[in-house]
C-alpha atoms as a PDB file:
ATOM      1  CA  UNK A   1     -39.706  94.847  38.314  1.00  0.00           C
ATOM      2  CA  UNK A   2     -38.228  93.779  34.808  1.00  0.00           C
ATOM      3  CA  UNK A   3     -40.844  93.934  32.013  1.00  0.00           C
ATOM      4  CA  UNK A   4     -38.873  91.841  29.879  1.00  0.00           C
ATOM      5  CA  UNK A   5     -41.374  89.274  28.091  1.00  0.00           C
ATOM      6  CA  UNK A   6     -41.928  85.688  29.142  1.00  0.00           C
ATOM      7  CA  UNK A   7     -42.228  83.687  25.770  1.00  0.00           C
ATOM      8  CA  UNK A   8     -43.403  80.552  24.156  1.00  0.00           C
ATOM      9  CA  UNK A   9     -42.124  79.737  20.935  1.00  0.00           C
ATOM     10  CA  UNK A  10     -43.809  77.100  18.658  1.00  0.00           C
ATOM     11  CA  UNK A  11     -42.220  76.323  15.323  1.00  0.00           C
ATOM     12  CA  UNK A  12     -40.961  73.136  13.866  1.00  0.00           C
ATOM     13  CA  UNK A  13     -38.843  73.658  10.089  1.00  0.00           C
ATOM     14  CA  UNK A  14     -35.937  75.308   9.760  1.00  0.00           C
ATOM     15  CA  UNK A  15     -37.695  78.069   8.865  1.00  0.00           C
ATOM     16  CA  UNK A  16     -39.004  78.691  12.281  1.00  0.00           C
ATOM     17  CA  UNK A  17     -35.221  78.401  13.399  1.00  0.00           C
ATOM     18  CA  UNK A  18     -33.956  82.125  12.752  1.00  0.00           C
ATOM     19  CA  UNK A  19     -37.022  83.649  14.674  1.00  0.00           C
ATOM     20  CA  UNK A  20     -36.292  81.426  17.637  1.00  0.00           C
ATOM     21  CA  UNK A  21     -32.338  82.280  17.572  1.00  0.00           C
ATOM     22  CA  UNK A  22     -33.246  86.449  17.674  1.00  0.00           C
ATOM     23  CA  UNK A  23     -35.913  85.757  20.950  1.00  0.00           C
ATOM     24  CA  UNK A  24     -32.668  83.943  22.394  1.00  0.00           C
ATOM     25  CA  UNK A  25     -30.401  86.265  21.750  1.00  0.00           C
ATOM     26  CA  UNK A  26     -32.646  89.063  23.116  1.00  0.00           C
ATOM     27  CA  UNK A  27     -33.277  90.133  26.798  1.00  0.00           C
ATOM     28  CA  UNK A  28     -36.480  88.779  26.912  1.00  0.00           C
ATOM     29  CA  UNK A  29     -37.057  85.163  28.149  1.00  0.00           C
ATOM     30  CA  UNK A  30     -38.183  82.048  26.245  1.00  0.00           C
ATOM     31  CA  UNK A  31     -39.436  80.359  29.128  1.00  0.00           C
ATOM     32  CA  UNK A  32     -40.856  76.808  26.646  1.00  0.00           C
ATOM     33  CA  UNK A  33     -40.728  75.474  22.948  1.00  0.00           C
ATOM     34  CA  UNK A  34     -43.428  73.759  21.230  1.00  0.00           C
ATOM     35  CA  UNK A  35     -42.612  71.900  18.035  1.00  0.00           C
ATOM     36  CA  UNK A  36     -43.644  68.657  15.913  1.00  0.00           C
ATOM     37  CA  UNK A  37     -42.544  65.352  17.979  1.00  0.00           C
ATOM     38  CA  UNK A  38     -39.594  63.505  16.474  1.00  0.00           C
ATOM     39  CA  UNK A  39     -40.419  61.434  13.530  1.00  0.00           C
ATOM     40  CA  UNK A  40     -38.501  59.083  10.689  1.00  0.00           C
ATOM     41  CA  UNK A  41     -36.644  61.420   8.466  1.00  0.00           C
ATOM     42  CA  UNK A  42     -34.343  60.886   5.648  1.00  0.00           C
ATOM     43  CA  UNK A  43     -33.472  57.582   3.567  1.00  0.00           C
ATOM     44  CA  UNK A  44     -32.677  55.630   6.862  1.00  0.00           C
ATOM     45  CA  UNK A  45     -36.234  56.354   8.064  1.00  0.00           C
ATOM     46  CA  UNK A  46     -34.299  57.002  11.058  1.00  0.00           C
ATOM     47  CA  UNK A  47     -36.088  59.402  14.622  1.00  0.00           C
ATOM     48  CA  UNK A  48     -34.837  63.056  14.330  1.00  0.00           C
ATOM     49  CA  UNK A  49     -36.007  65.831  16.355  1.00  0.00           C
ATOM     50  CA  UNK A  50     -37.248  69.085  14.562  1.00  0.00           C
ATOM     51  CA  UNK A  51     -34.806  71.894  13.806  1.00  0.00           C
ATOM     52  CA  UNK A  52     -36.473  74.107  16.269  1.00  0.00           C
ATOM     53  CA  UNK A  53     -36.041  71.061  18.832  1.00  0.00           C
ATOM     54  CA  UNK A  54     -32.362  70.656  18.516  1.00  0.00           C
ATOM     55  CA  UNK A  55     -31.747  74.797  19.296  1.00  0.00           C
ATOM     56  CA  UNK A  56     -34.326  74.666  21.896  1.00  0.00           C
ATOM     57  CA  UNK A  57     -32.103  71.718  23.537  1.00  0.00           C
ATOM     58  CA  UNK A  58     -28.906  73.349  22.788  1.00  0.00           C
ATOM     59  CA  UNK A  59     -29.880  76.314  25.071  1.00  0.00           C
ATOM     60  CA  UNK A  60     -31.578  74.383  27.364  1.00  0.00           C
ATOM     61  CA  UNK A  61     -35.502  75.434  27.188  1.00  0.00           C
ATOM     62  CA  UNK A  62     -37.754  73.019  27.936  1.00  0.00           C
ATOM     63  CA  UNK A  63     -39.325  71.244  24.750  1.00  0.00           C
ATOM     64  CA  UNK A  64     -43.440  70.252  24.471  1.00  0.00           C
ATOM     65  CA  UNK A  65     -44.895  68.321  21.893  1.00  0.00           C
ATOM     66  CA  UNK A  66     -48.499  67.825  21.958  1.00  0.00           C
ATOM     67  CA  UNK A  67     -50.322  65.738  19.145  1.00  0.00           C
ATOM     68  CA  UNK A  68     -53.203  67.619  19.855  1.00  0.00           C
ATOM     69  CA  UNK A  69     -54.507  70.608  22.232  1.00  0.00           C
ATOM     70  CA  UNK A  70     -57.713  69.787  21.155  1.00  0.00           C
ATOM     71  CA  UNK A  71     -57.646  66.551  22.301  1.00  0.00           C
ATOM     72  CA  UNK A  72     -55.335  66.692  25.343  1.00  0.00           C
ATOM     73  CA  UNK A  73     -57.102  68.829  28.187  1.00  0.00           C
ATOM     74  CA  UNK A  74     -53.687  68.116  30.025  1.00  0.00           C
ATOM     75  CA  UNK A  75     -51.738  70.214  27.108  1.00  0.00           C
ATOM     76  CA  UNK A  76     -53.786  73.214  27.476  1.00  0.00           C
ATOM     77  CA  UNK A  77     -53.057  73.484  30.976  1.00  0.00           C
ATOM     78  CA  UNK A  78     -49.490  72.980  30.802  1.00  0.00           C
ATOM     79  CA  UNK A  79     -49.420  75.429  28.335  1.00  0.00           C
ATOM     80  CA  UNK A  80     -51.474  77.999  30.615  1.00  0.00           C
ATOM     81  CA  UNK A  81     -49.278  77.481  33.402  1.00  0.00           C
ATOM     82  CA  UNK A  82     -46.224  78.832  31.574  1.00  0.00           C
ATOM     83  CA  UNK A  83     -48.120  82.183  32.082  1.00  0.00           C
ATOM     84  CA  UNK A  84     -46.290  83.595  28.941  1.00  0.00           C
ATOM     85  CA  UNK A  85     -46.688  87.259  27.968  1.00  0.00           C
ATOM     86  CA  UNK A  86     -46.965  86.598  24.110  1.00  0.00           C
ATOM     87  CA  UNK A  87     -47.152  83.092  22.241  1.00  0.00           C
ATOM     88  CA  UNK A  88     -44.866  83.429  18.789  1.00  0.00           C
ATOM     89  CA  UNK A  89     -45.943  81.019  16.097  1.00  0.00           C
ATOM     90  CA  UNK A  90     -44.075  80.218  13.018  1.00  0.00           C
ATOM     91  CA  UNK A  91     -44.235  77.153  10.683  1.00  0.00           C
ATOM     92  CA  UNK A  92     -45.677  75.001  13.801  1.00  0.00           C
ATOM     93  CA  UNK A  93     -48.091  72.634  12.163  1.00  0.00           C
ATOM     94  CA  UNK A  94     -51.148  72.037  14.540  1.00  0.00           C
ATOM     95  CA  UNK A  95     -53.960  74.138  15.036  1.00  0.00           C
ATOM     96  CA  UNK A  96     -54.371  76.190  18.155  1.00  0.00           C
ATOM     97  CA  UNK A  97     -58.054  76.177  19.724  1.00  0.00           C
ATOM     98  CA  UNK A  98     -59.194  79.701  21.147  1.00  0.00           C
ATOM     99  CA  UNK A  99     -58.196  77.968  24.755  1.00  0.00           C
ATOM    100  CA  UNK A 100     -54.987  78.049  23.762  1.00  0.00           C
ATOM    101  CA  UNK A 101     -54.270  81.042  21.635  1.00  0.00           C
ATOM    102  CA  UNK A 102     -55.971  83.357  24.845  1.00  0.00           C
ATOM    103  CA  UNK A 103     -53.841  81.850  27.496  1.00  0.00           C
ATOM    104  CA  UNK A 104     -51.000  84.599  26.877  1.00  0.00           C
ATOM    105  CA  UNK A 105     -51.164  87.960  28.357  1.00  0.00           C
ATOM    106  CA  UNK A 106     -50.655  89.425  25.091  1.00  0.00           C
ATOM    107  CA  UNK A 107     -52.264  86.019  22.788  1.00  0.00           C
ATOM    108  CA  UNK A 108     -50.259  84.472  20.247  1.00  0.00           C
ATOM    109  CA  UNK A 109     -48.586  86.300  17.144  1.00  0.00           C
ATOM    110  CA  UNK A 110     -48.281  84.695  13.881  1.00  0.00           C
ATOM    111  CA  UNK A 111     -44.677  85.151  11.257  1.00  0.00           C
ATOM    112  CA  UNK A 112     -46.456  84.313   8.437  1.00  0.00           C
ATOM    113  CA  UNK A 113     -44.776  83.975   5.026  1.00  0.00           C
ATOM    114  CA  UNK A 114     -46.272  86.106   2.677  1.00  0.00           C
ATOM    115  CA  UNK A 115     -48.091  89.371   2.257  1.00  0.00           C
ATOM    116  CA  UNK A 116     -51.141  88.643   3.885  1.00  0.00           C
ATOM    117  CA  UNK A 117     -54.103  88.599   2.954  1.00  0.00           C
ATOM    118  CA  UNK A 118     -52.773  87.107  -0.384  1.00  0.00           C
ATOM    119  CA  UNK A 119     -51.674  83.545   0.099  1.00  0.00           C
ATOM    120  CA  UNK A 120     -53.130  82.097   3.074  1.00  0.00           C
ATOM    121  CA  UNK A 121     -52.421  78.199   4.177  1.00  0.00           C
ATOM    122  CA  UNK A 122     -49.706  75.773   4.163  1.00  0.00           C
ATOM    123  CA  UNK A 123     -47.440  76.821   0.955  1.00  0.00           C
ATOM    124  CA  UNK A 124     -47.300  80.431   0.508  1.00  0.00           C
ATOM    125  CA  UNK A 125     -43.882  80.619  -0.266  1.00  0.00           C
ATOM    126  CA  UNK A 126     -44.114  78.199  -3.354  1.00  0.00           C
ATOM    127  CA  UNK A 127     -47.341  79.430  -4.705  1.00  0.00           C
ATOM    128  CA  UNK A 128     -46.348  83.449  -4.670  1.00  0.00           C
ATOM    129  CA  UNK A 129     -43.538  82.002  -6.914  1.00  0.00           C
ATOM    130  CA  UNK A 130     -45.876  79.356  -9.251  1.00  0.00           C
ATOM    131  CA  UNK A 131     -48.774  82.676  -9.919  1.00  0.00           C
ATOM    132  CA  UNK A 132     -46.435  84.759 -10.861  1.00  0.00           C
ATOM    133  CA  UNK A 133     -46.360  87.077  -7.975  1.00  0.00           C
ATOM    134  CA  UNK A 134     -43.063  89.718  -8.485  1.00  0.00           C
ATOM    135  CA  UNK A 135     -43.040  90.314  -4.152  1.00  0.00           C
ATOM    136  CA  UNK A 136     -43.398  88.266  -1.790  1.00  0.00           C
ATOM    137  CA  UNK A 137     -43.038  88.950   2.497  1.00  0.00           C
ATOM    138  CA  UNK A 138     -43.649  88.410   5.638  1.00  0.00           C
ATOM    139  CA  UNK A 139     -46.583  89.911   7.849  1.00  0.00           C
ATOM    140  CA  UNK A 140     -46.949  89.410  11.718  1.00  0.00           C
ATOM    141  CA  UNK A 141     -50.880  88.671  12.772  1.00  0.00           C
ATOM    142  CA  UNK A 142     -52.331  88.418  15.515  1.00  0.00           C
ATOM    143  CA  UNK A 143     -53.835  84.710  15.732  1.00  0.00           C
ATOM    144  CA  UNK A 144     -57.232  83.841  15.768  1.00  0.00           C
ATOM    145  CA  UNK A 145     -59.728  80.555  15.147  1.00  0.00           C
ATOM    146  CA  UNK A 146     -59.426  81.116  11.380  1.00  0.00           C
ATOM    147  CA  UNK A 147     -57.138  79.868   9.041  1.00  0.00           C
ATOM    148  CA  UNK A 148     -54.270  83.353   8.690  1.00  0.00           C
ATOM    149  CA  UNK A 149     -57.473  85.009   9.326  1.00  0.00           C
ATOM    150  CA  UNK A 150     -56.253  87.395  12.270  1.00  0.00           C
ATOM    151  CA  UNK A 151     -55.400  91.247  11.717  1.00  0.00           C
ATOM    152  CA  UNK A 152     -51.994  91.967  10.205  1.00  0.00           C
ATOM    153  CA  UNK A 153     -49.739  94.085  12.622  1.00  0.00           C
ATOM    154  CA  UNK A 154     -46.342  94.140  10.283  1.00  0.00           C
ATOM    155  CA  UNK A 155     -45.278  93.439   6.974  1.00  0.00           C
ATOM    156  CA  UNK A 156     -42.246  93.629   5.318  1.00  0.00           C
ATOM    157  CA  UNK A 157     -41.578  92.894   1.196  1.00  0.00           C
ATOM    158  CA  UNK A 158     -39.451  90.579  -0.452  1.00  0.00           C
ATOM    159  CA  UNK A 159     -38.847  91.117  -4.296  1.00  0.00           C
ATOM    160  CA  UNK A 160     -39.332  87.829  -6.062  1.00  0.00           C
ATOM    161  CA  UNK A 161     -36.735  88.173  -9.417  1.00  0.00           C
ATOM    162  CA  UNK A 162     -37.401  85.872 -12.660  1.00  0.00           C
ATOM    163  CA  UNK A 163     -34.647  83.734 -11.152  1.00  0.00           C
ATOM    164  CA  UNK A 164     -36.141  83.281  -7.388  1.00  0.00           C
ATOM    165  CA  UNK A 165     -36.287  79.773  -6.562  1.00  0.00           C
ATOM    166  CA  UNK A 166     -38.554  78.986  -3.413  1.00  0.00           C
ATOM    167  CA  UNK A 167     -35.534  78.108  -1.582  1.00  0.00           C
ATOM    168  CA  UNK A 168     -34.363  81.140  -1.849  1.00  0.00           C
ATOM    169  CA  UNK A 169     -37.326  83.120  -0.974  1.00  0.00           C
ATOM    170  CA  UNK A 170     -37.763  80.999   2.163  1.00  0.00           C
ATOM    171  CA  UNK A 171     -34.434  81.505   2.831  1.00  0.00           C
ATOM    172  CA  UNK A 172     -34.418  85.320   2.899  1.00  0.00           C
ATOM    173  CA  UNK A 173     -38.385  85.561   4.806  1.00  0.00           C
ATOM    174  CA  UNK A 174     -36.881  82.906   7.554  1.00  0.00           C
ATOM    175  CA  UNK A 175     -34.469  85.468   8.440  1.00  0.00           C
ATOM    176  CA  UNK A 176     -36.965  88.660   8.158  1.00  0.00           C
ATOM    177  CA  UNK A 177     -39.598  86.952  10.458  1.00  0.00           C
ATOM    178  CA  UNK A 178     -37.388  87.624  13.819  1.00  0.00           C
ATOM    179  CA  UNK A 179     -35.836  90.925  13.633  1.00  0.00           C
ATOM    180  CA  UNK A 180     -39.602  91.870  12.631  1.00  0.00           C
ATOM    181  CA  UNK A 181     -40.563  90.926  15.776  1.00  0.00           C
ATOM    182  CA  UNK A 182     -37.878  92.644  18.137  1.00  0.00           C
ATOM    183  CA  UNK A 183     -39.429  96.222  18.205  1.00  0.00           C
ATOM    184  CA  UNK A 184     -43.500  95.045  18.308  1.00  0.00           C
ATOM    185  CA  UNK A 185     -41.992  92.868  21.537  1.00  0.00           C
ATOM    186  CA  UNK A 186     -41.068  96.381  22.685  1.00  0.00           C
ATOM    187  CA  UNK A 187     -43.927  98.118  22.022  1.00  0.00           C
ATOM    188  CA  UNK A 188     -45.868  96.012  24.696  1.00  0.00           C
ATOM    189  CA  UNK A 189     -42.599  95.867  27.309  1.00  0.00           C
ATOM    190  CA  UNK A 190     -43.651  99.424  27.537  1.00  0.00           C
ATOM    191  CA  UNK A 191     -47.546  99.036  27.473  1.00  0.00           C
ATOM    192  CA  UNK A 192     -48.250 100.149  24.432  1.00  0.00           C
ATOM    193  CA  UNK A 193     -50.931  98.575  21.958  1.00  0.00           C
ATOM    194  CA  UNK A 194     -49.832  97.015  18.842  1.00  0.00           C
ATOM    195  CA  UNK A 195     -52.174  98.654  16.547  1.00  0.00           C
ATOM    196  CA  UNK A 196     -53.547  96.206  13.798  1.00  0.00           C
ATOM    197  CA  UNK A 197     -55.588  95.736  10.146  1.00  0.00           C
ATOM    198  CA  UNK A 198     -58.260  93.644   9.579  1.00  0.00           C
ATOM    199  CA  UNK A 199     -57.528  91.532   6.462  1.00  0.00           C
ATOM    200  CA  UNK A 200     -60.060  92.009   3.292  1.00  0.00           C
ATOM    201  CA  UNK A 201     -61.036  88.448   2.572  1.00  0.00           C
ATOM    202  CA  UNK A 202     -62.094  88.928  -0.912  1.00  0.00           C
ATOM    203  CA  UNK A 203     -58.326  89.348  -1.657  1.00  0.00           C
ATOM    204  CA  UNK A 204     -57.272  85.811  -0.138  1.00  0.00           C
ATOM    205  CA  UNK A 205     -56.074  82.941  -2.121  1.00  0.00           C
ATOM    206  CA  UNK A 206     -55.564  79.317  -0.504  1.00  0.00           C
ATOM    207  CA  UNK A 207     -52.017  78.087  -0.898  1.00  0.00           C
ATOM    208  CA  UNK A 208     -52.766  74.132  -0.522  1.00  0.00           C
ATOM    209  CA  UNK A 209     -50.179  71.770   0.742  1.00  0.00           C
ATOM    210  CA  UNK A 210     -48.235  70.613  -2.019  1.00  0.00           C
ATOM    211  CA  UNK A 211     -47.881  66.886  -3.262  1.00  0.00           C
ATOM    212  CA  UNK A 212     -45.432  65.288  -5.378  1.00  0.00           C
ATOM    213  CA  UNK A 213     -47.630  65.627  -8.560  1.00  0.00           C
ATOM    214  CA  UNK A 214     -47.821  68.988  -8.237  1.00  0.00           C
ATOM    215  CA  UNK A 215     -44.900  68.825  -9.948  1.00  0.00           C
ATOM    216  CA  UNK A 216     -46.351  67.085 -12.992  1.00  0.00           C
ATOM    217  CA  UNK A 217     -44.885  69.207 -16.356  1.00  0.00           C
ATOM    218  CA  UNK A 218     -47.632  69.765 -18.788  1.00  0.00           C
ATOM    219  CA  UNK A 219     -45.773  71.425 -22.080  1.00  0.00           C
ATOM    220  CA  UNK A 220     -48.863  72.456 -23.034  1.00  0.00           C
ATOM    221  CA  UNK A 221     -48.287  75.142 -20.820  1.00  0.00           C
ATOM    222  CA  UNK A 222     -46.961  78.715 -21.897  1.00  0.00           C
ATOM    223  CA  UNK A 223     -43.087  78.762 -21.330  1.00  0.00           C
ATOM    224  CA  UNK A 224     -43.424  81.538 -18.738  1.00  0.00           C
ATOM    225  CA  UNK A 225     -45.928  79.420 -16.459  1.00  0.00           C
ATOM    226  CA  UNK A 226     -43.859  76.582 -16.714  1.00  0.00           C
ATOM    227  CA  UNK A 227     -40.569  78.608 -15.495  1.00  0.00           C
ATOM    228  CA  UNK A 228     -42.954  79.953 -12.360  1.00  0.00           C
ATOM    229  CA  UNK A 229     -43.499  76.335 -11.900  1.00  0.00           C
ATOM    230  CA  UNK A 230     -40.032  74.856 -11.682  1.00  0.00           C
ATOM    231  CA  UNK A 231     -38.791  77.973  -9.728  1.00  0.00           C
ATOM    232  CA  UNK A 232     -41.663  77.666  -7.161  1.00  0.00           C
ATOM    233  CA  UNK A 233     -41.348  73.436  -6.816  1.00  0.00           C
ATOM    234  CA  UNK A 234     -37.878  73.488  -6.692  1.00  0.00           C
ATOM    235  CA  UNK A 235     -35.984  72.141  -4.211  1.00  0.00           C
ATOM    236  CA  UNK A 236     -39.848  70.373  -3.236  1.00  0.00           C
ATOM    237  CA  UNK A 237     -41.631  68.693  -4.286  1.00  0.00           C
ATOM    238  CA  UNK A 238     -39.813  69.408  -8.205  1.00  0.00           C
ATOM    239  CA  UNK A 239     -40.627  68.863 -11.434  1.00  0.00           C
ATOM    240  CA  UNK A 240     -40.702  66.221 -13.962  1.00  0.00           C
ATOM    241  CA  UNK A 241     -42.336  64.685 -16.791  1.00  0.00           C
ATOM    242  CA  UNK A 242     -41.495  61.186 -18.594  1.00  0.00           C
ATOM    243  CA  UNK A 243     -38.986  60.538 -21.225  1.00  0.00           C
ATOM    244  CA  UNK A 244     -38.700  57.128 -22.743  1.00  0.00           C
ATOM    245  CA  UNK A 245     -41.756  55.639 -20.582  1.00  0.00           C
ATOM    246  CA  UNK A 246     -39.101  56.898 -17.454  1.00  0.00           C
ATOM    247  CA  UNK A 247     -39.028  59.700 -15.338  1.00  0.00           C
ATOM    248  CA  UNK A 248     -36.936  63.324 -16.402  1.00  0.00           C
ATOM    249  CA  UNK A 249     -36.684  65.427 -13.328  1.00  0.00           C
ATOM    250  CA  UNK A 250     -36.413  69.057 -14.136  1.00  0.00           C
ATOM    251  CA  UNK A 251     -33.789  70.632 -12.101  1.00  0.00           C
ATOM    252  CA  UNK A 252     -33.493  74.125 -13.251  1.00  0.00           C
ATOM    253  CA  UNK A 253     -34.706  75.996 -16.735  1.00  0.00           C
ATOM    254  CA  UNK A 254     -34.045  79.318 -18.324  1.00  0.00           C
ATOM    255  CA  UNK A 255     -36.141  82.126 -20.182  1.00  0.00           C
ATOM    256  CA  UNK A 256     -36.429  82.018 -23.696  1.00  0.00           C
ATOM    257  CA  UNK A 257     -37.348  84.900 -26.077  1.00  0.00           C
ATOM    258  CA  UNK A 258     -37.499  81.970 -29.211  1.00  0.00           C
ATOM    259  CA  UNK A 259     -41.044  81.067 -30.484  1.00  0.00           C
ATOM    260  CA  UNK A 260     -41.780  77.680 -32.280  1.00  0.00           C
ATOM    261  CA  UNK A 261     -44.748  75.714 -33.970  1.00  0.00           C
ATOM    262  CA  UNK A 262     -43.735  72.289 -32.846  1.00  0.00           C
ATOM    263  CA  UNK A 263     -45.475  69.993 -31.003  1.00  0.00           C
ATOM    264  CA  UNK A 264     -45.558  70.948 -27.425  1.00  0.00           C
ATOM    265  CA  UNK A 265     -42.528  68.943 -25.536  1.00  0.00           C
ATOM    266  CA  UNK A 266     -40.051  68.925 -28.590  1.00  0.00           C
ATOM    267  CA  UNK A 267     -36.787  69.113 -27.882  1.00  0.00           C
ATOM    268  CA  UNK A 268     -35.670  71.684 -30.810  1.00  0.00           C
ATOM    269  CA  UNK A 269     -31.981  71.864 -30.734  1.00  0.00           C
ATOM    270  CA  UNK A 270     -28.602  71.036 -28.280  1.00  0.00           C
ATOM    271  CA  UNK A 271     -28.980  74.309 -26.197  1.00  0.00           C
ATOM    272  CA  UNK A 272     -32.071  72.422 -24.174  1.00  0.00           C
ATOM    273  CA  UNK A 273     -34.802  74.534 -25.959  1.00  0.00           C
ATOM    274  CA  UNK A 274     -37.891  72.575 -25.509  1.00  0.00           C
ATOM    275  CA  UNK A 275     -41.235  73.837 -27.470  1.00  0.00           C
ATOM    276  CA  UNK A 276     -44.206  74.805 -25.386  1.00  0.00           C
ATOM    277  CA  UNK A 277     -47.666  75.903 -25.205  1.00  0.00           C
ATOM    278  CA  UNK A 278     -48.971  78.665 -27.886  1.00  0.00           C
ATOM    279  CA  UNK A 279     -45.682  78.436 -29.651  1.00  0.00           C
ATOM    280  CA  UNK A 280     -43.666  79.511 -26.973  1.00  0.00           C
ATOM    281  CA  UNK A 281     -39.986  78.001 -25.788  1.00  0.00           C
ATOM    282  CA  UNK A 282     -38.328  76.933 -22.752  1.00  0.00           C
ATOM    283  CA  UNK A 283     -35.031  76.181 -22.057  1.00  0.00           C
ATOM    284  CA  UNK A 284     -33.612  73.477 -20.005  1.00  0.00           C
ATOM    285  CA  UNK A 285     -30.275  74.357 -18.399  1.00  0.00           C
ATOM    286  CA  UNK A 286     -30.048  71.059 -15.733  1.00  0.00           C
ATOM    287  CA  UNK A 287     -32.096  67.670 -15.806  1.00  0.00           C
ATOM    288  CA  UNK A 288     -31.957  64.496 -13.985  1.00  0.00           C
ATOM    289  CA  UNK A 289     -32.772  61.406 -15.891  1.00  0.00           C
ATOM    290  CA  UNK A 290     -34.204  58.299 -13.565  1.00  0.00           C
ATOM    291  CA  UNK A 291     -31.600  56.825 -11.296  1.00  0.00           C
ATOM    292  CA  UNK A 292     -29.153  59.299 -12.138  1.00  0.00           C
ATOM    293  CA  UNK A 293     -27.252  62.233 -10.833  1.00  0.00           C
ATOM    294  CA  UNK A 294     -28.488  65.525 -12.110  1.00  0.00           C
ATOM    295  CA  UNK A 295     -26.498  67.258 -14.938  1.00  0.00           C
ATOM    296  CA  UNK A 296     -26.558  70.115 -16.974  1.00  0.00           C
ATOM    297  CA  UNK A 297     -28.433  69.547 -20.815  1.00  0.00           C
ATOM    298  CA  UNK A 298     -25.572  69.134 -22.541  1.00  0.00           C
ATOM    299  CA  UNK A 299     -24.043  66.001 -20.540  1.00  0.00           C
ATOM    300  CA  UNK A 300     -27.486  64.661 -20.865  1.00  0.00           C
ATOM    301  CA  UNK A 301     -27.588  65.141 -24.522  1.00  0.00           C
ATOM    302  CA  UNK A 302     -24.005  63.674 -24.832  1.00  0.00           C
ATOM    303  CA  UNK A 303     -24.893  60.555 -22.324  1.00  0.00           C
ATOM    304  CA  UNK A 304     -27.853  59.729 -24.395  1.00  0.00           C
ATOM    305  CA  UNK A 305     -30.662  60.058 -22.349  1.00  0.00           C
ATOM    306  CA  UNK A 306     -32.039  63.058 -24.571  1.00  0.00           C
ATOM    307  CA  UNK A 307     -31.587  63.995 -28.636  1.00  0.00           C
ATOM    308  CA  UNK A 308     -32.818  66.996 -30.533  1.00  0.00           C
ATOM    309  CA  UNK A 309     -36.495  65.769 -31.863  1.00  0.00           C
ATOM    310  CA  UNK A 310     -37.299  64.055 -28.798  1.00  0.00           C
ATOM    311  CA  UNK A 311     -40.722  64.571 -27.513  1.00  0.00           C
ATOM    312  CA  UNK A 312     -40.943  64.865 -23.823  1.00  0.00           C
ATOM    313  CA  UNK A 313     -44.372  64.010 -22.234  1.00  0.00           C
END
């Protein structure tokens, strides 16, 4: 008799993508994908399936997407008749009820990205970044009813540099989240428990999903918060603030060791060093002024759209 796992996989972004590639690669069987339906994407609004849809198609599993289990008795079943071993979650974007998440032999596991129990919710990447967090991860949970509530089984640690953008961090968890996953799959091909720790709720934070003014500059801000902010928004939702009554998109920025006691937002010299809150300084190394490509500070200074003295709001 093989013991070689029978699998669902339910992820939608292309951060659920690497996860799904390692299962595929490995000797166990993905026997069904669950991801977001296809939806208008990009400038030409046009119907795109989810990353996790096109490799699922590519190999030829067989793709579900529910809008709800909740709400569609039909979708449980389905889902129970799969009679998977172990459900693995990542980045799937609808909430599993208890029907659903005790249907596998073995339940569902969760790659979630970030050191639980420390940023729970739908941004964790982004928000280790924006507090100032120097490590970020990955940790593999067992699901349950609650919000990345479930006992941790595995974590591994990403350093998060002064230079980490959140692309970058998602980039390197995306690809952590699979091979993490390879020898706990083991563990129960040979029976064996996976052995797990309850999380300590008092040291949860909420990482809410982000919106486009999230990414509001206030230079009233400390220069250091400010860099956490760009690095953590960038490349969604960004930053900006307004120049000339018209929008200056933020595109990348620099540490500064300078101090100043000008207004917060003044643009103190052609290097891009912008005054901030309690006199520290900031410095721009790429904008984007409205309804133009982005450039580094210099072509902007040179094309106009910014002088030394300005005041950015």
């Amino acid at each position: 008799m093989s013991n070689n796992l029978r699998i669902i996989y339910m992820g939608t972004p292309d951060f659920s993508v690497p996860a799904l590639q390692t299962l595929i690669d490995s000797s166990h069987e993905v026997v069904a994908v669950y991801t977001q339906p296809p939806r208008p994407k990009g400038r030409g609004q046009k119907i795109q399936k989810s990353p996790v849809h096109f490799l699922a198609d590519t190999h030829g599993i067989e793709v579900f997407s529910p809008i709800s289990f909740k709400k569609d008795l039909d979708a449980v079943e389905i889902f129970k008749n799969h009679k998977a071993d172990i459900a693995i979650v990542a980045a799937y974007g609808l909430i599993l009820p208890q029907s659903v998440l005790d249907a596998p032999t073995h339940g569902c596991l969760n790659i979630h990205a970030s050191l639980l129990p420390r940023w729970r919710g739908a941004a964790p990447i982004q928000y280790s970044i924006w507090k100032g967090d120097t490590e970020s991860g990955v940790t593999i949970m067992q699901m349950e009813a609650g919000l990345d509530t479930g006992p941790m089984i595995s974590k591994q640690v990403c350093a998060i540099t002064p230079s980490t953008t959140a692309q970058e961090l998602h980039d390197e968890i995306s690809n952590i989240g699979g091979d993490m996953l390879l020898p706990l799959l083991e563990q129960l091909q040979k029976g064996a428990a996976l052995s797990a720790e309850v999380q300590d709720d008092t040291l949860s934070n909420y990482a809410s999903m982000l919106k486009k003014e999230n990414g509001k500059i206030d230079w009233t801000d400390i220069a250091q918060d400010l860099n956490c902010q760009v690095r953590a928004l960038n490349p969604w939702p960004g930053t900006y603030c307004t120049h000339n009554d018209k929008s200056l998109k933020i595109k990348n920025v620099s540490a500064s060791g300078q101090t100043s006691d000008a207004p917060a937002g003044t643009v103190l010299d052609k290097l891009g060093h912008v005054s901030c809150g309690e006199d520290s300084v900031i410095q721009l190394t790429h904008v984007q002024p409205q309804n133009k490509k982005a450039m580094d500070f210099y072509s902007a200074l040179n094309g106009g759209y910014i002088h030394v003295g300005d005041i950015l709001q």
